[in-house]
Protein backbone atom coordinates (compact mmCIF):
# COMPACT_ATOMS: atom_id res chain seq x y z
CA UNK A 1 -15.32 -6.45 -14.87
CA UNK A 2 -15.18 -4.65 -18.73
CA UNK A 3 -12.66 -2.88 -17.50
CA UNK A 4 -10.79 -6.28 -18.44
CA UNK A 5 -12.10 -6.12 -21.89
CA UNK A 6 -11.26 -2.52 -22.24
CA UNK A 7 -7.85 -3.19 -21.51
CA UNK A 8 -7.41 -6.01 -23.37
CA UNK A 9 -9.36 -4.25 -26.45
CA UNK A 10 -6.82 -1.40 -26.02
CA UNK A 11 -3.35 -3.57 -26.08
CA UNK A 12 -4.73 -5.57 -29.13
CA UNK A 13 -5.32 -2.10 -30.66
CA UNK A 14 -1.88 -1.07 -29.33
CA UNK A 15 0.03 -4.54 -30.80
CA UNK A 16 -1.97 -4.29 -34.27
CA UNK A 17 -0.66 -0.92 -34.67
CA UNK A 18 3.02 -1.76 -33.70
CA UNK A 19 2.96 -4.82 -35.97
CA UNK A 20 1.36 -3.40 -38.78
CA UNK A 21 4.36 -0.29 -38.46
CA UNK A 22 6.94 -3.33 -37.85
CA UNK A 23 5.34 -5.01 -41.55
CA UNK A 24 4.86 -1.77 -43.21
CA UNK A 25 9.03 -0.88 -42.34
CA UNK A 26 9.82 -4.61 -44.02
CA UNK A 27 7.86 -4.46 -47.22
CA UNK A 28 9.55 -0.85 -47.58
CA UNK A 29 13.39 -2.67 -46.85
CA UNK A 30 12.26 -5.20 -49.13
CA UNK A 31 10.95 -2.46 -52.04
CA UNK A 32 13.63 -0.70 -51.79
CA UNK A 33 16.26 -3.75 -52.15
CA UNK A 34 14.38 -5.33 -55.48
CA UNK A 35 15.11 -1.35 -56.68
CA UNK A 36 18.63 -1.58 -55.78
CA UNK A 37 18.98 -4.99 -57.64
CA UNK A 38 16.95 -3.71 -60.84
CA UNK A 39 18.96 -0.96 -61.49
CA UNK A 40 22.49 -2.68 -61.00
């Protein structure tokens, strides 16, 4: 049976990484928008 927690260890590795890349591609959208609006 830990091959249950294996797997399940290895998806919520998988997901962290994926929504950490998913916030990380927001805060730059949103950096790079305040720029925009700062220098206009």
């Amino acid at each position: 049976m830990w091959y249950f927690t294996w797997i399940l260890g290895v998806l919520l590795a998988c997901s962290f990484g994926i929504i950490n890349a998913m916030w990380l591609e927001m805060t730059e959208n949103l950096d790079r928008d305040a720029d925009v609006e700062e220098d206009a």
